[in-house]
PDB file of N, CA and C in Angstrom:
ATOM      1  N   UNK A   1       0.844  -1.179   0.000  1.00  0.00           N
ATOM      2  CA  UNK A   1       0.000   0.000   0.000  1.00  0.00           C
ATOM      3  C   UNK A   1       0.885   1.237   0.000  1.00  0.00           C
ATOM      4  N   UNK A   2       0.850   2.392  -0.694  1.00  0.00           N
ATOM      5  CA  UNK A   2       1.091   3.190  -0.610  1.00  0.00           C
ATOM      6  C   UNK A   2       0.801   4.375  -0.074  1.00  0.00           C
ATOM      7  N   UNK A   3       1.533   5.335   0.450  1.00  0.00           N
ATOM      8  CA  UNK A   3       1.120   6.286   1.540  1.00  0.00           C
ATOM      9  C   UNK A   3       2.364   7.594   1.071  1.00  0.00           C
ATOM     10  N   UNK A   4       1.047   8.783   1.683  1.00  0.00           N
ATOM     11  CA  UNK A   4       1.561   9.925   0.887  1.00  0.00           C
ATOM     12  C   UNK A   4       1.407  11.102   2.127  1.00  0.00           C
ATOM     13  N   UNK A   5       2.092  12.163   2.202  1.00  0.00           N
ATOM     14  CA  UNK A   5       2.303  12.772   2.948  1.00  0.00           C
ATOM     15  C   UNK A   5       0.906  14.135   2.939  1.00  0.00           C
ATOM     16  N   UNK A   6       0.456  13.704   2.166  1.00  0.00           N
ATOM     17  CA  UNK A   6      -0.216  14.935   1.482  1.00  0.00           C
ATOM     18  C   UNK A   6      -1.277  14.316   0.476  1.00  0.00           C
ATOM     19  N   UNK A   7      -2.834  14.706   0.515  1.00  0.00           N
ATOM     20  CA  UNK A   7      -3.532  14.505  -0.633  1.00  0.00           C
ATOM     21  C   UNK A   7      -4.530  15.744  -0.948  1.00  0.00           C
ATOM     22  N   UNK A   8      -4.545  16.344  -2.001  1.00  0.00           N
ATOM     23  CA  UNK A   8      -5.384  17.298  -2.604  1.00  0.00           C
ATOM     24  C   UNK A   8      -6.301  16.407  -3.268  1.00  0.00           C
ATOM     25  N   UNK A   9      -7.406  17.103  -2.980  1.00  0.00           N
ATOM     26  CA  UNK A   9      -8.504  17.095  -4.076  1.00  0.00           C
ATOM     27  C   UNK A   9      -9.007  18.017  -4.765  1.00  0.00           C
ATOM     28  N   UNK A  10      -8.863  17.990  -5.881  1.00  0.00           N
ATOM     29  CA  UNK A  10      -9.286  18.599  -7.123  1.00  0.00           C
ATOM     30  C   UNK A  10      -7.835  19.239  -7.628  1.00  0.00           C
ATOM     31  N   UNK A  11      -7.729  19.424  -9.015  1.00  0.00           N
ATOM     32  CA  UNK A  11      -6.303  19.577  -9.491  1.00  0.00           C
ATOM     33  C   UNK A  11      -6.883  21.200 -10.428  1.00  0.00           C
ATOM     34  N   UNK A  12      -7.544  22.474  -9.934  1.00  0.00           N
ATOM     35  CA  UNK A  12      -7.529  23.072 -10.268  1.00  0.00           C
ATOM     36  C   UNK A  12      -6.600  23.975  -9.688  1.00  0.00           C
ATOM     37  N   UNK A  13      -6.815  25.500  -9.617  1.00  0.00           N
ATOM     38  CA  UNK A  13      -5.951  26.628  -9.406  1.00  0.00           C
ATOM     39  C   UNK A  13      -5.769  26.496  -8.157  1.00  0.00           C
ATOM     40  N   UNK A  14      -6.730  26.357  -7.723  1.00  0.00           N
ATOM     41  CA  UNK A  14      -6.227  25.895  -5.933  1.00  0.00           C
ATOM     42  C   UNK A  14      -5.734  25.020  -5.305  1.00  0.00           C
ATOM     43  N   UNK A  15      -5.575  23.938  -5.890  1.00  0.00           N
ATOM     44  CA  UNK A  15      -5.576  22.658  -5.762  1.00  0.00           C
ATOM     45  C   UNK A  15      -4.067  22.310  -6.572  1.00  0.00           C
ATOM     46  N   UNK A  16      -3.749  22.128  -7.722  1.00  0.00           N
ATOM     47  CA  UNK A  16      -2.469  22.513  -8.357  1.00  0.00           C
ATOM     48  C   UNK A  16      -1.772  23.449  -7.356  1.00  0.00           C
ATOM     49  N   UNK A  17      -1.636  24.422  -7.258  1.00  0.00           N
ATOM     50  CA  UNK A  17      -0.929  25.408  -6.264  1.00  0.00           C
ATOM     51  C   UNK A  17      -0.192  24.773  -5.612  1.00  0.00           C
ATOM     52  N   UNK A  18      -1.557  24.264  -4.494  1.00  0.00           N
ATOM     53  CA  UNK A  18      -0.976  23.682  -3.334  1.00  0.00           C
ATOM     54  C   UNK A  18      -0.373  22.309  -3.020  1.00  0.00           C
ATOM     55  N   UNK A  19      -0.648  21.534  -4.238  1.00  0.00           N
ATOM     56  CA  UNK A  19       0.402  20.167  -4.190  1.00  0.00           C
ATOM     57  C   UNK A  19       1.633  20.939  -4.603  1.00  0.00           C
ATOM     58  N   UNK A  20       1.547  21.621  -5.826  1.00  0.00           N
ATOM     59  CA  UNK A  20       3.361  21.849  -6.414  1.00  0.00           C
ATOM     60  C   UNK A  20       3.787  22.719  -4.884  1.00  0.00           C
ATOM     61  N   UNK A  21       3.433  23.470  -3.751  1.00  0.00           N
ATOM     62  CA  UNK A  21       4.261  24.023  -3.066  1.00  0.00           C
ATOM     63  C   UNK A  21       4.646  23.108  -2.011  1.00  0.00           C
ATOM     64  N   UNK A  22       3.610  21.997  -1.687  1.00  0.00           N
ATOM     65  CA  UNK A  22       3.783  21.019  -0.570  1.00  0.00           C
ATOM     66  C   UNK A  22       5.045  20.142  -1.476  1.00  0.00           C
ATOM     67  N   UNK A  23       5.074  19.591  -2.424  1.00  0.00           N
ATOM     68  CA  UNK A  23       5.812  18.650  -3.100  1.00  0.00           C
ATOM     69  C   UNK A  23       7.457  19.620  -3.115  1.00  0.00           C
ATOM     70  N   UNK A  24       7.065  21.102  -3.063  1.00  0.00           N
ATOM     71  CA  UNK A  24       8.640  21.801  -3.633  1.00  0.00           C
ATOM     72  C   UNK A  24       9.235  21.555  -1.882  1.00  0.00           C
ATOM     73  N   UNK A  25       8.551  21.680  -0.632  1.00  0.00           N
ATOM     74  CA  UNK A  25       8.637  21.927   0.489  1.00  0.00           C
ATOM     75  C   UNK A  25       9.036  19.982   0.762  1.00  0.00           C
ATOM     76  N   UNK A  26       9.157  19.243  -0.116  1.00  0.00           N
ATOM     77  CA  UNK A  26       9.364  17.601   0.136  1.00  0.00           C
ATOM     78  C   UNK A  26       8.947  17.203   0.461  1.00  0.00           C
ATOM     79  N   UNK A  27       6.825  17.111   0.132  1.00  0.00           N
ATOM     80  CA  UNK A  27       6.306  16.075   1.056  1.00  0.00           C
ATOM     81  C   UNK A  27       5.904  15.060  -0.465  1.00  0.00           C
ATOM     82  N   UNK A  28       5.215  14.207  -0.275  1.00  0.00           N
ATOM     83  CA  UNK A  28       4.908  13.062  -1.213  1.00  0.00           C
ATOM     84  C   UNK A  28       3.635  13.413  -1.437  1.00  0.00           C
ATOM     85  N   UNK A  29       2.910  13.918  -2.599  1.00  0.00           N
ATOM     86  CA  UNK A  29       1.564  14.363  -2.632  1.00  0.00           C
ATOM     87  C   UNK A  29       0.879  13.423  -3.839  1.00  0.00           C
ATOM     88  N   UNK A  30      -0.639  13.472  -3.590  1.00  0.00           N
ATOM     89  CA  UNK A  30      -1.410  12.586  -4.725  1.00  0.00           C
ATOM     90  C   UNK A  30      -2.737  13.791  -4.532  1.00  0.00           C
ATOM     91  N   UNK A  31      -2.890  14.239  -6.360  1.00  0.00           N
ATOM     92  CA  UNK A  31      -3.896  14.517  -6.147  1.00  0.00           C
ATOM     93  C   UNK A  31      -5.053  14.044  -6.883  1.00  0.00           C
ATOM     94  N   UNK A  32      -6.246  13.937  -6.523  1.00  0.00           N
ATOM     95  CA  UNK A  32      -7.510  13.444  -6.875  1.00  0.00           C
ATOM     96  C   UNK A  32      -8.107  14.614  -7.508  1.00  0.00           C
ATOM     97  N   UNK A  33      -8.269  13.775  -8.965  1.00  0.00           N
ATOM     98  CA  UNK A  33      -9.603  14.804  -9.316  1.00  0.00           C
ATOM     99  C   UNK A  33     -10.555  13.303 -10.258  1.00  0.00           C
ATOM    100  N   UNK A  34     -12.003  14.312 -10.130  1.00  0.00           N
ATOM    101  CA  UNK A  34     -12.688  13.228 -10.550  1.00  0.00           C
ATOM    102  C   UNK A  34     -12.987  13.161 -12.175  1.00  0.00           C
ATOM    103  N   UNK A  35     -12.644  14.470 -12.591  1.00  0.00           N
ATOM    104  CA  UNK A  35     -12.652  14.821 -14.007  1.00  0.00           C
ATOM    105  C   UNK A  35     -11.684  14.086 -14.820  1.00  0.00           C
ATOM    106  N   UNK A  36     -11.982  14.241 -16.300  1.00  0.00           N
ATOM    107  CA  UNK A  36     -11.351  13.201 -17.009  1.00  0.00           C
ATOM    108  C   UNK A  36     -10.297  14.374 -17.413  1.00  0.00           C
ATOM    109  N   UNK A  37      -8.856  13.494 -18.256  1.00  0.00           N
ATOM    110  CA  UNK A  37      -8.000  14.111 -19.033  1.00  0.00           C
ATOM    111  C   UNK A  37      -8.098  14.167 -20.185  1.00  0.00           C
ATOM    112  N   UNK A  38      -8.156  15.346 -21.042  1.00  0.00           N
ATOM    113  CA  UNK A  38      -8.532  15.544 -22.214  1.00  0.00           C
ATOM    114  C   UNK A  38      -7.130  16.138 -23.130  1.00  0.00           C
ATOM    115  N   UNK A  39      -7.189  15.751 -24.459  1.00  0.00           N
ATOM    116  CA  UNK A  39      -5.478  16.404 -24.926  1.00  0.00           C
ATOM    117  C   UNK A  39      -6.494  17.541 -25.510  1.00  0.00           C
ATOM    118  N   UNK A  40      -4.979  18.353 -25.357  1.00  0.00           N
ATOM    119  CA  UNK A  40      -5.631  19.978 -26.344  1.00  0.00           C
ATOM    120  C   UNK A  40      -6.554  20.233 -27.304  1.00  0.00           C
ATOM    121  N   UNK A  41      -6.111  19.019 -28.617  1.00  0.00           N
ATOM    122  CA  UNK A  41      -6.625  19.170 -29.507  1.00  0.00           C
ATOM    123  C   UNK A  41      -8.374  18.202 -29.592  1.00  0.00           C
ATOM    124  N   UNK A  42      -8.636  17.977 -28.604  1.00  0.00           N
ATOM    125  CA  UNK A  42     -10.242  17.121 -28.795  1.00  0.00           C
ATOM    126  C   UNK A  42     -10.833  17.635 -28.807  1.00  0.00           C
ATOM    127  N   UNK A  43     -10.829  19.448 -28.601  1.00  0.00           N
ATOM    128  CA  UNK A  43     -12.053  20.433 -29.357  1.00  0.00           C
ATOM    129  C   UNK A  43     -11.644  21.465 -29.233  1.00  0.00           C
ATOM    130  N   UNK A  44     -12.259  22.463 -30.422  1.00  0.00           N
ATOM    131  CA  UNK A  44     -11.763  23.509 -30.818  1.00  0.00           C
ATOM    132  C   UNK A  44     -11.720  24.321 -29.560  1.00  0.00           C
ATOM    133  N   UNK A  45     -11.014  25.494 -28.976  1.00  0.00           N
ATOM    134  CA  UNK A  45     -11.127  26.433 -28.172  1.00  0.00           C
ATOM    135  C   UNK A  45     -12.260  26.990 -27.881  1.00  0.00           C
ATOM    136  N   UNK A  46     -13.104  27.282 -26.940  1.00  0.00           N
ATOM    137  CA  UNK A  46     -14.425  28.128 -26.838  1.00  0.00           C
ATOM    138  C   UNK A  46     -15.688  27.625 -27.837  1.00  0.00           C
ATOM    139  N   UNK A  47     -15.821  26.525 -27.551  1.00  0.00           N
ATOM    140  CA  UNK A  47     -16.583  25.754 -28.364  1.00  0.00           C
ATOM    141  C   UNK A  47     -17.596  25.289 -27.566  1.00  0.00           C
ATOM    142  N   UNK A  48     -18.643  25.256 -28.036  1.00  0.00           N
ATOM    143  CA  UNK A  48     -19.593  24.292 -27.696  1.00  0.00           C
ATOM    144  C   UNK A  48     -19.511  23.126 -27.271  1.00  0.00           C
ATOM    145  N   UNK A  49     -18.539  22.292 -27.615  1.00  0.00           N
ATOM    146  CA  UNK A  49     -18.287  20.905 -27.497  1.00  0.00           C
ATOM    147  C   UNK A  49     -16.997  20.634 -26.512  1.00  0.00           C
ATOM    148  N   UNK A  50     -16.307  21.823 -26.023  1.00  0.00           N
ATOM    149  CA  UNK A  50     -15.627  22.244 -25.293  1.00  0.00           C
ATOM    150  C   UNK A  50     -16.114  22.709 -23.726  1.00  0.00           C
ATOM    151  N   UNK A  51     -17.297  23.349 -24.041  1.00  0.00           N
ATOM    152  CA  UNK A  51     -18.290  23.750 -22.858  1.00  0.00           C
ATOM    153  C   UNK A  51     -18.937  22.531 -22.318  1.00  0.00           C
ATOM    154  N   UNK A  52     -19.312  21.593 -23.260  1.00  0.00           N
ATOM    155  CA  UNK A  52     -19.870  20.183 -22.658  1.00  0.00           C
ATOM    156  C   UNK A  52     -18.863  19.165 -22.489  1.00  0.00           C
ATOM    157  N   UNK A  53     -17.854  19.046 -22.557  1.00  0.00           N
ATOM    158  CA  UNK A  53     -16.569  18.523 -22.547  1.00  0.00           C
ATOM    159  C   UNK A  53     -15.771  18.699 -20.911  1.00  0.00           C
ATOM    160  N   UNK A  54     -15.622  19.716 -20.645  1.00  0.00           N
ATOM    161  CA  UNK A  54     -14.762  20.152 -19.735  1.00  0.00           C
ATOM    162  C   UNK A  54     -15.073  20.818 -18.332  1.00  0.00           C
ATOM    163  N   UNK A  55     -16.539  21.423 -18.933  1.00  0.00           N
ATOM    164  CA  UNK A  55     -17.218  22.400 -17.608  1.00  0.00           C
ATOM    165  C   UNK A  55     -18.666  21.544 -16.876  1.00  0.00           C
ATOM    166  N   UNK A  56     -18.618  21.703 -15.390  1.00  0.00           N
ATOM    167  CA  UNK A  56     -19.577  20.999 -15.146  1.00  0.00           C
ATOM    168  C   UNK A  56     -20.930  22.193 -15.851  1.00  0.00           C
ATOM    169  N   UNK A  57     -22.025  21.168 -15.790  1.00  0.00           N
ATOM    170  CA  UNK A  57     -23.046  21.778 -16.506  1.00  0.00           C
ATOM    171  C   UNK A  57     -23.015  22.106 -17.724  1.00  0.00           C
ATOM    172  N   UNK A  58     -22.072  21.677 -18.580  1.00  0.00           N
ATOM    173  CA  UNK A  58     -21.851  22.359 -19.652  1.00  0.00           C
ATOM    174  C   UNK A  58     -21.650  24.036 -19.711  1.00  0.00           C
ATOM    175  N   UNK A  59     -21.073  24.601 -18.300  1.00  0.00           N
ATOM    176  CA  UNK A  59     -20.713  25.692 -18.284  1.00  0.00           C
ATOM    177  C   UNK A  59     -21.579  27.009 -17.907  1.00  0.00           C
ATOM    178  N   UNK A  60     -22.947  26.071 -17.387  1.00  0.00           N
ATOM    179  CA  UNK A  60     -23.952  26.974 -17.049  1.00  0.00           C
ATOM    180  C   UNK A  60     -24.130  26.684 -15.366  1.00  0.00           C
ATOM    181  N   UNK A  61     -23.582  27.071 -14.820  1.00  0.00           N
ATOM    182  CA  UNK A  61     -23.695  26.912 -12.939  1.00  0.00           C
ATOM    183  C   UNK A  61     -24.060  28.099 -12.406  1.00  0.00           C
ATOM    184  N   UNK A  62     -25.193  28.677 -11.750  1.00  0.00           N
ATOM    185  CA  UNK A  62     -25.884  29.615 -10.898  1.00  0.00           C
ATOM    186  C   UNK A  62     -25.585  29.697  -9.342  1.00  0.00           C
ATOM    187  N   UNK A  63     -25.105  30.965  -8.835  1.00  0.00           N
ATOM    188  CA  UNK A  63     -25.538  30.626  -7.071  1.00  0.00           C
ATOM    189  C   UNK A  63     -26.774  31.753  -7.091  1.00  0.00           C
ATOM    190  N   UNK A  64     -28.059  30.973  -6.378  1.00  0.00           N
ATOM    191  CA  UNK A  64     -28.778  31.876  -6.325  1.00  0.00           C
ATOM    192  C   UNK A  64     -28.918  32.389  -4.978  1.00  0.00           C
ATOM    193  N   UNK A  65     -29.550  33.638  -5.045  1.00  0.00           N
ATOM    194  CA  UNK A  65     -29.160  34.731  -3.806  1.00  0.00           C
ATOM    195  C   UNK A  65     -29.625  35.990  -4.497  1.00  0.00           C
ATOM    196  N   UNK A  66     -29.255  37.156  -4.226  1.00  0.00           N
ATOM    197  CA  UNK A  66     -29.297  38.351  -4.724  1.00  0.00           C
ATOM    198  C   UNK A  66     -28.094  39.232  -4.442  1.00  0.00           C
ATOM    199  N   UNK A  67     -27.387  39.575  -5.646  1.00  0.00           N
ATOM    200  CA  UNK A  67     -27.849  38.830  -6.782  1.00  0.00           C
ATOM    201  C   UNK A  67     -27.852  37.383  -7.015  1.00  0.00           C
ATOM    202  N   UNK A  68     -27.848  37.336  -8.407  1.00  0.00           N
ATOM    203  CA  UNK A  68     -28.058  35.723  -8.800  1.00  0.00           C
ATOM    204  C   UNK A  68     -26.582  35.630  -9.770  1.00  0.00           C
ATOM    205  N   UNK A  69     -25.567  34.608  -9.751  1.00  0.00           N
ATOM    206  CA  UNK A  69     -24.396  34.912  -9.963  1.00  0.00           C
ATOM    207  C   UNK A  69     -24.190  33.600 -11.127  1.00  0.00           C
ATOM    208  N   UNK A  70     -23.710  34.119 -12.545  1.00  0.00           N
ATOM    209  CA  UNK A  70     -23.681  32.954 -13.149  1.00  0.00           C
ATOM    210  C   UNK A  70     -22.102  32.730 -13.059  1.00  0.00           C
ATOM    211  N   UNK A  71     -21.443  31.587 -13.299  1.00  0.00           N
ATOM    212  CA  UNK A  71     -19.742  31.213 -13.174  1.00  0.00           C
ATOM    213  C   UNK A  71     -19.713  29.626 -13.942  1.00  0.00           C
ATOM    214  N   UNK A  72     -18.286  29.706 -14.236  1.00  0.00           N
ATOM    215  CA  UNK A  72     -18.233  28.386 -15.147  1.00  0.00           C
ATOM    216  C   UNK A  72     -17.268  27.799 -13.753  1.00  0.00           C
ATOM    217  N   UNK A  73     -17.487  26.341 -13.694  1.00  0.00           N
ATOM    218  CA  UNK A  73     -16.866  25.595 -12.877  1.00  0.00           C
ATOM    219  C   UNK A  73     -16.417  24.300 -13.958  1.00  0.00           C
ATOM    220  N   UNK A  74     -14.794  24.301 -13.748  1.00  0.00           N
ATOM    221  CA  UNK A  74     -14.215  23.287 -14.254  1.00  0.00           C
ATOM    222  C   UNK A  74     -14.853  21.978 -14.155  1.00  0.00           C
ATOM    223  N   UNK A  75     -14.734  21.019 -15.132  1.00  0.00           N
ATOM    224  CA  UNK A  75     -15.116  19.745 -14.494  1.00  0.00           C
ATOM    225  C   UNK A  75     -13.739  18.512 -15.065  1.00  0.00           C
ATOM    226  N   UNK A  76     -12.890  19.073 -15.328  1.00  0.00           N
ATOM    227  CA  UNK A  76     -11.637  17.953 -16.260  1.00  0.00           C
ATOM    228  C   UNK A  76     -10.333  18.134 -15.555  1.00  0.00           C
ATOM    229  N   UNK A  77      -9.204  16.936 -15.558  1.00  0.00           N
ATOM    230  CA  UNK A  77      -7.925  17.720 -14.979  1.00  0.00           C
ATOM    231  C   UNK A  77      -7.635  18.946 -15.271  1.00  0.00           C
ATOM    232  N   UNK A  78      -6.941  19.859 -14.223  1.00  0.00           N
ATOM    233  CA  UNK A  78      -6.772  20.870 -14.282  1.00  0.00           C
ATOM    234  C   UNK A  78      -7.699  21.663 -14.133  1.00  0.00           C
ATOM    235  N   UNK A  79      -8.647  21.262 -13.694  1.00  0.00           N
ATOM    236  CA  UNK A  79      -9.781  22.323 -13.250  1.00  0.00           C
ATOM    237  C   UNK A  79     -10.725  22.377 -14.192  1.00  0.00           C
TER     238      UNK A  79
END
């Protein structure tokens, strides 16, 4: 079994960050994300098929409140 000094979950901006500074500082890190890995080229940039590809919701996520706040939330490695 293997054992790690350190585990992140999710491998976005926050998450990336903070393994590469724990790992530069010498601990043994694993991070979890649940999103898939996609290469560059499996859809065009700012695409439609890119928005359903990569973002949860296909890129449509709401917090409602007042206001009412729309935001894209990653859903693939790297956020």
């Amino acid at each position: 079994m293997t054992s790690y000094d350190a585990i992140v979950i999710g491998s976005g901006p926050g998450g990336s960050s903070s393994a590469l500074k724990l790992a530069e500082a010498g601990l043994s890190v694993l991070v979890i994300e649940k999103g898939r890995s996609f290469d560059l080229k499996s859809c065009d940039p700012f695409s439609q098929r890119e928005l359903e590809q990569k973002y949860k919701n296909s890129g449509i996520t709401v917090a409602l409140g007042m206001p009412k706040i729309s935001y894209v939330e990653g859903a693939c490695l790297g956020g």
